[in-house]
Protein backbone atom coordinates (compact mmCIF):
# COMPACT_ATOMS: atom_id res chain seq x y z
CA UNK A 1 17.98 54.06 -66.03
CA UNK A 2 20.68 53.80 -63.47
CA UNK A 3 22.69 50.72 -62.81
CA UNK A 4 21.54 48.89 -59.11
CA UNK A 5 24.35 47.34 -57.72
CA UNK A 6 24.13 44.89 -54.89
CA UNK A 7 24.60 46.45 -50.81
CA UNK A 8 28.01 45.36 -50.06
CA UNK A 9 28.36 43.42 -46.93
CA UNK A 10 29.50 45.29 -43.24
CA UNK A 11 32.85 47.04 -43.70
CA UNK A 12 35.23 44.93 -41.75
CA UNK A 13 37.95 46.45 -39.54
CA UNK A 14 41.14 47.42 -41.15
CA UNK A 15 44.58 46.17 -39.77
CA UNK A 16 46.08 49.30 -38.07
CA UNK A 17 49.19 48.26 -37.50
CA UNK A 18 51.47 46.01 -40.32
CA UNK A 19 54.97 45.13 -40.96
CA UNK A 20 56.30 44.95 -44.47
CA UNK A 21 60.02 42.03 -44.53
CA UNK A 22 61.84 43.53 -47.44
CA UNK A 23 62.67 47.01 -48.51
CA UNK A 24 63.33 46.44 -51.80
CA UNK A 25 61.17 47.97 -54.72
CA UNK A 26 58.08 46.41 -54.07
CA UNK A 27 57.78 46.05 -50.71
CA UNK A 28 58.33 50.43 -50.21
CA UNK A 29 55.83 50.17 -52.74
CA UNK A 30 53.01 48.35 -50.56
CA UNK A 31 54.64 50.29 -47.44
CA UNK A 32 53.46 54.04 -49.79
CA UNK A 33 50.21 52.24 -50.10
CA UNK A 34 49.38 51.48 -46.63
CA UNK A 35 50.95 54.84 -44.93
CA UNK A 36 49.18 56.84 -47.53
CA UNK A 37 45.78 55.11 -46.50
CA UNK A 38 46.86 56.08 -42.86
CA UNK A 39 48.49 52.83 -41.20
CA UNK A 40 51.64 52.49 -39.31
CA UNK A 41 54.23 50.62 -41.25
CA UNK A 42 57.46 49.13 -40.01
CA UNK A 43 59.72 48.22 -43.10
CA UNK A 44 62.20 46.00 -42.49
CA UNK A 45 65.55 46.33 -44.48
CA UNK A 46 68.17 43.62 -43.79
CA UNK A 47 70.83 46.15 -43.84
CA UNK A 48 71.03 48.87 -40.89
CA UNK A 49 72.94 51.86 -43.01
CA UNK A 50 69.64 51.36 -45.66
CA UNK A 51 66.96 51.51 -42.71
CA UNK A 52 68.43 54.36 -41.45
CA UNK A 53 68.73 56.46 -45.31
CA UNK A 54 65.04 55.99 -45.62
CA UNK A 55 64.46 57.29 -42.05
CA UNK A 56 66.52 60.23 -42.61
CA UNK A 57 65.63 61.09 -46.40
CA UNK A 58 62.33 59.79 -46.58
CA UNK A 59 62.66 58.37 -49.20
CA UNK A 60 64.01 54.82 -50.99
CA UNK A 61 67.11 56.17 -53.00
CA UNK A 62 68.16 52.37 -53.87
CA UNK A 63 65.14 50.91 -55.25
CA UNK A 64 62.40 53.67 -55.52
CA UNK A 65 64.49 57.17 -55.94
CA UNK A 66 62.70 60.13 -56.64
CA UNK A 67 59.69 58.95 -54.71
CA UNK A 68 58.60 60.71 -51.39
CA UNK A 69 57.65 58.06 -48.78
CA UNK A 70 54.25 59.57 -46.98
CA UNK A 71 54.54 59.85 -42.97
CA UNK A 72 54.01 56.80 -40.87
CA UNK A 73 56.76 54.44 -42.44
CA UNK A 74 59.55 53.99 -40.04
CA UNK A 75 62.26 51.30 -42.05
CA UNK A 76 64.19 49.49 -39.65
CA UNK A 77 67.07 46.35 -39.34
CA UNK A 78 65.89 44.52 -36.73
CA UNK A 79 63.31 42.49 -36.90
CA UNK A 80 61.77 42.05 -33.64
CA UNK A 81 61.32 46.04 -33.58
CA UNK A 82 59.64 45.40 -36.99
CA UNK A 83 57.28 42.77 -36.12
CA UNK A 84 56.53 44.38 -32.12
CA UNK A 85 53.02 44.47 -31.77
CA UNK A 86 51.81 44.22 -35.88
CA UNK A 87 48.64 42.93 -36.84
CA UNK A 88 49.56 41.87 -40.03
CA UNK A 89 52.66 41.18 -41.64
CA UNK A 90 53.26 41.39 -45.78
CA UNK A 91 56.70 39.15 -46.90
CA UNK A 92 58.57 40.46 -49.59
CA UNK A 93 61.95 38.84 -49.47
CA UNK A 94 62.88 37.13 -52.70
CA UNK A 95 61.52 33.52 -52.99
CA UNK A 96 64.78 31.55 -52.71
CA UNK A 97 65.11 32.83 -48.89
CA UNK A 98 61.29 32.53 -47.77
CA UNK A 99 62.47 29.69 -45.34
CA UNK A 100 65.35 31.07 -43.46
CA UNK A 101 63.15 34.45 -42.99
CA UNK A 102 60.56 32.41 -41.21
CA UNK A 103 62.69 30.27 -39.89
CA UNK A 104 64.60 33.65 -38.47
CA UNK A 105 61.01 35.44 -37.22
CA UNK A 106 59.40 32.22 -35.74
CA UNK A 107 60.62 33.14 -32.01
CA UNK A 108 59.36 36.81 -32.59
CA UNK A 109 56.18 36.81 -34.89
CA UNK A 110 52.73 37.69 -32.36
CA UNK A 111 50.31 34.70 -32.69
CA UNK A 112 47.91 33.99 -35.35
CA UNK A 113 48.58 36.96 -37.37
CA UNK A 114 47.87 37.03 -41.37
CA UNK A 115 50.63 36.27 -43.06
CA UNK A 116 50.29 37.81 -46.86
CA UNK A 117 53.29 36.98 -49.26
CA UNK A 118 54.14 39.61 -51.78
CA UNK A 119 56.31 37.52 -53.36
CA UNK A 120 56.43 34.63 -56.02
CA UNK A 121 57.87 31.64 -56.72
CA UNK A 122 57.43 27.30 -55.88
CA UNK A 123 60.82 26.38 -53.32
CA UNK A 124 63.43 24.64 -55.32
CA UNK A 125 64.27 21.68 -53.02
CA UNK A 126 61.25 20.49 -52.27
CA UNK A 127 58.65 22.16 -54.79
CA UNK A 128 56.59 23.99 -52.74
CA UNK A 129 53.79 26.83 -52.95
CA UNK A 130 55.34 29.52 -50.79
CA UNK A 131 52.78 29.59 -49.08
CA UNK A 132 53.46 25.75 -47.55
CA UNK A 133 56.63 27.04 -46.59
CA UNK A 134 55.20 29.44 -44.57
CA UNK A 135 52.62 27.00 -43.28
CA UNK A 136 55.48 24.53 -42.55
CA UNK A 137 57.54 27.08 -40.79
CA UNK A 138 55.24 29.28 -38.88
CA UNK A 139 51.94 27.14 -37.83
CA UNK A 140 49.09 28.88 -36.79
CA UNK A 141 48.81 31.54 -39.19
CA UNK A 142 46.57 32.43 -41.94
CA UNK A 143 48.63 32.50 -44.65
CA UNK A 144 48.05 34.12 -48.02
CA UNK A 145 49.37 36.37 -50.78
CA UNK A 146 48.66 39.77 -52.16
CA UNK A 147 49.72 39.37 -56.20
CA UNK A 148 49.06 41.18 -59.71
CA UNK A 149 49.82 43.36 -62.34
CA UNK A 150 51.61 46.02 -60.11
CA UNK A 151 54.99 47.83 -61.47
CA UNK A 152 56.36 48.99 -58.37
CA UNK A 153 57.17 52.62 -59.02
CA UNK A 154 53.39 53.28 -60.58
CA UNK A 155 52.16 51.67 -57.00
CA UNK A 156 54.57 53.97 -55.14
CA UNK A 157 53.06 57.26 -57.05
CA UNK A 158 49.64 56.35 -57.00
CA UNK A 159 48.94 55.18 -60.63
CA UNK A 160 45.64 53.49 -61.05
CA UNK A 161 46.65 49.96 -59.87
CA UNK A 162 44.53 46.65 -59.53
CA UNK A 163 45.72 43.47 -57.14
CA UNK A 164 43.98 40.38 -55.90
CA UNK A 165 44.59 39.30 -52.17
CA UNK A 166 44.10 35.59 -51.47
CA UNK A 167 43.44 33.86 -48.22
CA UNK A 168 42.02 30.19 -47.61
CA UNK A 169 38.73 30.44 -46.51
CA UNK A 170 37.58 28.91 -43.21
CA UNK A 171 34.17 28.22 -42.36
CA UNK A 172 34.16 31.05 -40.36
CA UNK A 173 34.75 32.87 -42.99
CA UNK A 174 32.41 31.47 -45.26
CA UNK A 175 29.77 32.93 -42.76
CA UNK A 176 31.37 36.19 -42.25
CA UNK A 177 33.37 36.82 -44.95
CA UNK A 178 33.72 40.55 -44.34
CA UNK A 179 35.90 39.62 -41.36
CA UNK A 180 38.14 37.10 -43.56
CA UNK A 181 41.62 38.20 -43.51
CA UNK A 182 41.35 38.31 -47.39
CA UNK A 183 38.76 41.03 -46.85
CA UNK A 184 40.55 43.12 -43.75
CA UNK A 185 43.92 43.03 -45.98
CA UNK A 186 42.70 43.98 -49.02
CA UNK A 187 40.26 46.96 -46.81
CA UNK A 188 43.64 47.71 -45.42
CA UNK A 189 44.97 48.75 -49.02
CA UNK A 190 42.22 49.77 -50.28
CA UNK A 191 42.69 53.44 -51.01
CA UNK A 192 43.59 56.04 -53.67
CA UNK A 193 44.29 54.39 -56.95
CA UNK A 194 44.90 50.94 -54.93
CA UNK A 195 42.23 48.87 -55.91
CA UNK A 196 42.45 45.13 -54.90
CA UNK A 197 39.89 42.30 -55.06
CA UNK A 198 39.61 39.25 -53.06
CA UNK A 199 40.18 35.56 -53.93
CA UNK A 200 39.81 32.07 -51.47
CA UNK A 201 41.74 30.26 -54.31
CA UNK A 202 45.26 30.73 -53.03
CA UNK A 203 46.71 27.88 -55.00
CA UNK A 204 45.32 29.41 -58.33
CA UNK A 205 46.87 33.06 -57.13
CA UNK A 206 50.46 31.95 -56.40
CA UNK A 207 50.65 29.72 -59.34
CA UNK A 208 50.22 32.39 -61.63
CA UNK A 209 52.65 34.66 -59.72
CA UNK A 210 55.34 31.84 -59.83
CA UNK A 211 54.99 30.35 -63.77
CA UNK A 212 54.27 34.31 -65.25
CA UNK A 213 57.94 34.84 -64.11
CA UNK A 214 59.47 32.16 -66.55
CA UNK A 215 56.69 32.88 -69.21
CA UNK A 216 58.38 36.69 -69.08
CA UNK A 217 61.82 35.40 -69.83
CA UNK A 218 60.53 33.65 -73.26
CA UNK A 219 58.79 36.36 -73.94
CA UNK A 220 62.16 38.73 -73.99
CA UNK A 221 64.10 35.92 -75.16
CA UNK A 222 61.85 35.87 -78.19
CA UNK A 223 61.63 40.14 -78.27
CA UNK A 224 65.15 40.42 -78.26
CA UNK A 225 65.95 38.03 -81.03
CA UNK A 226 64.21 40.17 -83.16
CA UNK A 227 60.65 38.73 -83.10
CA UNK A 228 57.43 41.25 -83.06
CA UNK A 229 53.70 41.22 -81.41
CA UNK A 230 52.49 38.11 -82.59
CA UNK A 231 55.44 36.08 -80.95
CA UNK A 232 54.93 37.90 -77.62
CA UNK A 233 50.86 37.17 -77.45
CA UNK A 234 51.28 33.22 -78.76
CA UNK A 235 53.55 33.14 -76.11
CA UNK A 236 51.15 34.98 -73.47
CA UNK A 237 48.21 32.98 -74.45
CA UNK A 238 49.88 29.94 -74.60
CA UNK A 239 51.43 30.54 -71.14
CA UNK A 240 48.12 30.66 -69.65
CA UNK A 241 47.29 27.40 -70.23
CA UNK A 242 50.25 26.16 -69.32
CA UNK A 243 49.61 28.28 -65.59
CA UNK A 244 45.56 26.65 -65.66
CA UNK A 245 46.91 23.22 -66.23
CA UNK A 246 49.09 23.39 -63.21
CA UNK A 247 46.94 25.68 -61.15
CA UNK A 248 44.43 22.71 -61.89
CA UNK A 249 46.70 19.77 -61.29
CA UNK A 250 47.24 21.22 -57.85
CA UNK A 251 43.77 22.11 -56.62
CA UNK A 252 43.28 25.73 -57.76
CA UNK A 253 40.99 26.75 -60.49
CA UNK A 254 41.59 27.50 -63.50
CA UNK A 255 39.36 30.84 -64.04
CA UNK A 256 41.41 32.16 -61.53
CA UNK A 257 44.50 32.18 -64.10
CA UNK A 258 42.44 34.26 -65.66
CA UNK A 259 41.98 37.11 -63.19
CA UNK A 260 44.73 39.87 -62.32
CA UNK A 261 47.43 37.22 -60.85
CA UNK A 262 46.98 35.35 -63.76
CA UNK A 263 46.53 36.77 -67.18
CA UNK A 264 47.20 40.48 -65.89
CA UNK A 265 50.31 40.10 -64.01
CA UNK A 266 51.48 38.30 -67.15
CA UNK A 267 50.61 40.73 -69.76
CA UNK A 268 52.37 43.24 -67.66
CA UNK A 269 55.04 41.58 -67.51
CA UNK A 270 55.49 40.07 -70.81
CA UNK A 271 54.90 43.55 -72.17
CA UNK A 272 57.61 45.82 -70.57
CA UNK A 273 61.55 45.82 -69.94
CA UNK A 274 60.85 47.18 -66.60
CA UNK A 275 59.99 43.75 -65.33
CA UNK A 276 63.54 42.14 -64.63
CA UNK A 277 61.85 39.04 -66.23
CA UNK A 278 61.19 40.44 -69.23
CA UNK A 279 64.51 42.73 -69.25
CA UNK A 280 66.67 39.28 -68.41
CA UNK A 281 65.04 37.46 -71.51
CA UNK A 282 65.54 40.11 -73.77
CA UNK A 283 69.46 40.40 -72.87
CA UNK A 284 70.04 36.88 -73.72
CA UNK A 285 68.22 37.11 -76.97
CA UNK A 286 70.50 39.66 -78.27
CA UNK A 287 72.60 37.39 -77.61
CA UNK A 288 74.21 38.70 -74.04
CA UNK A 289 75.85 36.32 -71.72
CA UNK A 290 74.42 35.39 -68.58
CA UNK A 291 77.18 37.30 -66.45
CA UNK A 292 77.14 40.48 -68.42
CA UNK A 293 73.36 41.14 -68.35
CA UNK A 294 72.46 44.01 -66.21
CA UNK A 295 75.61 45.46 -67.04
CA UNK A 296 77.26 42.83 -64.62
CA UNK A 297 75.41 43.21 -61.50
CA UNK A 298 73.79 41.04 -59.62
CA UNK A 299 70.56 41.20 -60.14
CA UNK A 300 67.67 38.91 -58.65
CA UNK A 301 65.22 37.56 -61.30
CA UNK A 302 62.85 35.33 -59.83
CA UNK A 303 61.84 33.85 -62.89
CA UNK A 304 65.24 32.43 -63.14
CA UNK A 305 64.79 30.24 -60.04
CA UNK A 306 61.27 29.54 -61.01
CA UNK A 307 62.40 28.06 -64.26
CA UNK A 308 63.77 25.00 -62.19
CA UNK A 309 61.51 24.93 -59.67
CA UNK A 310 58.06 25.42 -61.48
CA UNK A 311 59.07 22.63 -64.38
CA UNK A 312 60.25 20.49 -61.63
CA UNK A 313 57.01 20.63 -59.83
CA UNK A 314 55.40 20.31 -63.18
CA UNK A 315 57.14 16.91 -64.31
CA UNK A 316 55.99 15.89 -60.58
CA UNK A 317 52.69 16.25 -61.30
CA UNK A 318 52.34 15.17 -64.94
CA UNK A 319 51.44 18.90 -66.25
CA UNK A 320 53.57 19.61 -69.77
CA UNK A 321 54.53 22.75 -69.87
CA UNK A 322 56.74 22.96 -72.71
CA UNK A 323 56.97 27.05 -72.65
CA UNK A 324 58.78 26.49 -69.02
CA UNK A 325 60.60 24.10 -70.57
CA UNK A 326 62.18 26.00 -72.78
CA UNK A 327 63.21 28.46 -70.63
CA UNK A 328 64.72 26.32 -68.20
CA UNK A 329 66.56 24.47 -70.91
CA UNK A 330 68.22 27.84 -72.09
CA UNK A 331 68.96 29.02 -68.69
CA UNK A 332 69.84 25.79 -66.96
CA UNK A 333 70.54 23.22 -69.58
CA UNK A 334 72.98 24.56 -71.37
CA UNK A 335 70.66 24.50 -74.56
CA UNK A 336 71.02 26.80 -77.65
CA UNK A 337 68.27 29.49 -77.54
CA UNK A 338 67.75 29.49 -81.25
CA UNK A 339 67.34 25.78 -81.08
CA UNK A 340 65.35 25.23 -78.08
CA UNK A 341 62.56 28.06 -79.53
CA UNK A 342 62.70 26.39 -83.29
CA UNK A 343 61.88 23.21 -81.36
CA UNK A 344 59.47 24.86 -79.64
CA UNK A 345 57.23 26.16 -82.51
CA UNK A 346 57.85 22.64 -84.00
CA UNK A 347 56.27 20.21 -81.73
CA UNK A 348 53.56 18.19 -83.13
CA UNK A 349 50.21 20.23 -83.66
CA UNK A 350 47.80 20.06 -80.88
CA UNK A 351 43.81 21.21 -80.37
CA UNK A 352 43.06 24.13 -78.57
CA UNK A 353 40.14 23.12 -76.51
CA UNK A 354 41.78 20.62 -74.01
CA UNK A 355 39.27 18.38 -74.08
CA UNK A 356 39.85 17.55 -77.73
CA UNK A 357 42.59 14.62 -77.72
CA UNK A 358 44.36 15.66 -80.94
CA UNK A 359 48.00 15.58 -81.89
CA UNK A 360 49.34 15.81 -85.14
CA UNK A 361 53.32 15.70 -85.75
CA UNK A 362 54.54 18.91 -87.39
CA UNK A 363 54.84 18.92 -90.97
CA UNK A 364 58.28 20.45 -90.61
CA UNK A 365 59.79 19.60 -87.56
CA UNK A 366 63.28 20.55 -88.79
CA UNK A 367 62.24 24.19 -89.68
CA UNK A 368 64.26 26.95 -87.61
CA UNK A 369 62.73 30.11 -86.67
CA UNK A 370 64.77 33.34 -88.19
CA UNK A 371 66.28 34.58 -85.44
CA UNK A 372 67.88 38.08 -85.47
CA UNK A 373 64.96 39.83 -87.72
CA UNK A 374 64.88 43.13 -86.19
CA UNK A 375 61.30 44.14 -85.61
């Protein structure tokens, strides 16, 4: 008996032309997936002598070497060449300079184009979604984020690979929700092993993306130190609920936390040195110092920001979220790590189910983990 599957509604039209603001790994990564699905893609690197390598070489040697870019990516440094005439435009800058980007492509962005943010964080100062920045800064654009459990590189060659895009939907949209630009986006990068899926909770999507950052950082801080599988999933599941309970507090739903921006960008992430999350947290359990992790370079690792920002906005809105809080003790607060994850696994004994009001102080709240167990 074969399996009847509902018709799908009328294909909608796929952007044609789109600009991708930041050439780093993951934005040459969603530039390979739209040129390989046959769009034009400008890719916008903030440093000429960069723009001009990939041009010539084809390929990404800083970020993505070894992979062949397909035709129709032209990388350049300027950004009104990069944004001339798109249709859609994909922002993957690093979270801590979201602002000044808009703020720098306000006089040159064309009207009323999607705006899709590949990257992930809540703003510092004020403690906002990224996408109210954009919102704030740029008016008149749909804004709304592509995010989930996507290693760059396995994007770039075409590994199996799963995404949600999120938009707000309008009413419009309700009633024709093949012409959304949730739907035309994720059409757009829909191809080969690119599969995404669409979402209208936008709020649920980018608080995932910004709290599975921090989560990632506990996780290596705990791997590092020694600690095995069953640290790493307490940690995962537990870091869930801490995203549903914000995601919640906000306006999002919670069963989106569940979905790939939620629970499958961070198992990825929690489950590989690759992620420089992950790779950060599991320097500074072995007991690395800040500066020398990464061998000394300068590395972004957006978790690091979002450990401020995310508890910040947290505390704001009444949300615990004592795995965060951890983190951002260790990084920011000049707290022990060994402490700060003994007190952790000490605090008084709660119920699962959050709607049973139980807590129970810890029977041992003095107890220290034993760090430096090698696994």
């Amino acid at each position: 008996m074969s399996i009847k599957f509902p018709p799908p509604n009328p294909a909608p039209t796929p952007y044609a032309r789109l600009t991708v603001l930041g050439a780093g790994s993951w934005g040459t990564a969603l530039a390979t997936v739209l040129a390989r699905n046959g769009h034009e893609v400008r890719l916008w690197s903030r440093r000429p002598d960069h723009a001009a390598a990939i041009n010539a070489t084809g390929e990404n040697a800083d970020y993505l070497s070894g992979v062949t870019l397909p035709q129709g990516i032209t990388a350049t440094a300027d950004l009104a060449t990069a944004l001339n005439g798109t249709e859609a435009l994909l922002i993957v800058t690093p979270s801590s300079t979201l602002r000044a980007m808009c703020q720098a492509i306000a006089p040159m962005i064309p009207a009323g184009i999607p705006i899709a943010l590949a990257c992930k964080g809540v703003e510092k100062r004020t403690g906002l979604l990224l996408s109210e920045v954009v919102s704030d800064e740029l008016p008149g654009h749909p804004v709304g984020a592509v995010s989930g459990p996507t290693f760059a590189r396995e994007t770039a060659l075409d590994h199996p690979t799963a995404a949600t895009v999120a938009f707000p939907f309008s009413y419009a949209d309700r009633l024709s929700p093949e012409n959304s630009p949730a739907a035309r986006l994720a059409l757009t990068l829909s191809g080969g092993g690119f599969r995404p899926y669409v979402s209208d909770d936008l709020i649920g999507v980018e608080v995932g993306g910004a709290v599975k950052n921090v989560v990632a950082i506990a996780c290596g801080m705990m791997s590092g130190a020694g600690f095995a599988e069953n640290t790493r999933a307490a940690l995962i599941t537990r870091g869930i609920d801490e995203m549903k309970l914000l995601a919640q507090a906000l306006g999002g739903r919670r069963e989106t936390v569940t979905g790939l921006s939620g629970a499958g960008d961070l198992t990825l992430t929690c489950s590989s040195t690759t992620s420089r999350n992950m790779s950060l947290g599991h320097q500074l359990g072995q007991g690395i110092p800040r500066p020398n992790c990464f061998d000394g370079r300068n590395v972004v690792v957006e978790g690091e920001v979002n450990a401020v920002s995310v508890t910040d906005l947290a505390r704001r809105v009444g949300v615990p979220m004592p795995i965060c809080e951890t983190v951002h003790s260790v990084l920011h607060g000049g707290a022990d790590l060994q402490e700060a994850f003994s007190a952790l696994w000490a605090r008084p004994i709660e119920a699962e189910p959050f709607a049973l009001d139980l807590s129970l102080e810890h029977p041992a709240p003095q107890t220290s983990l034993h760090f430096g167990v090698r696994q």
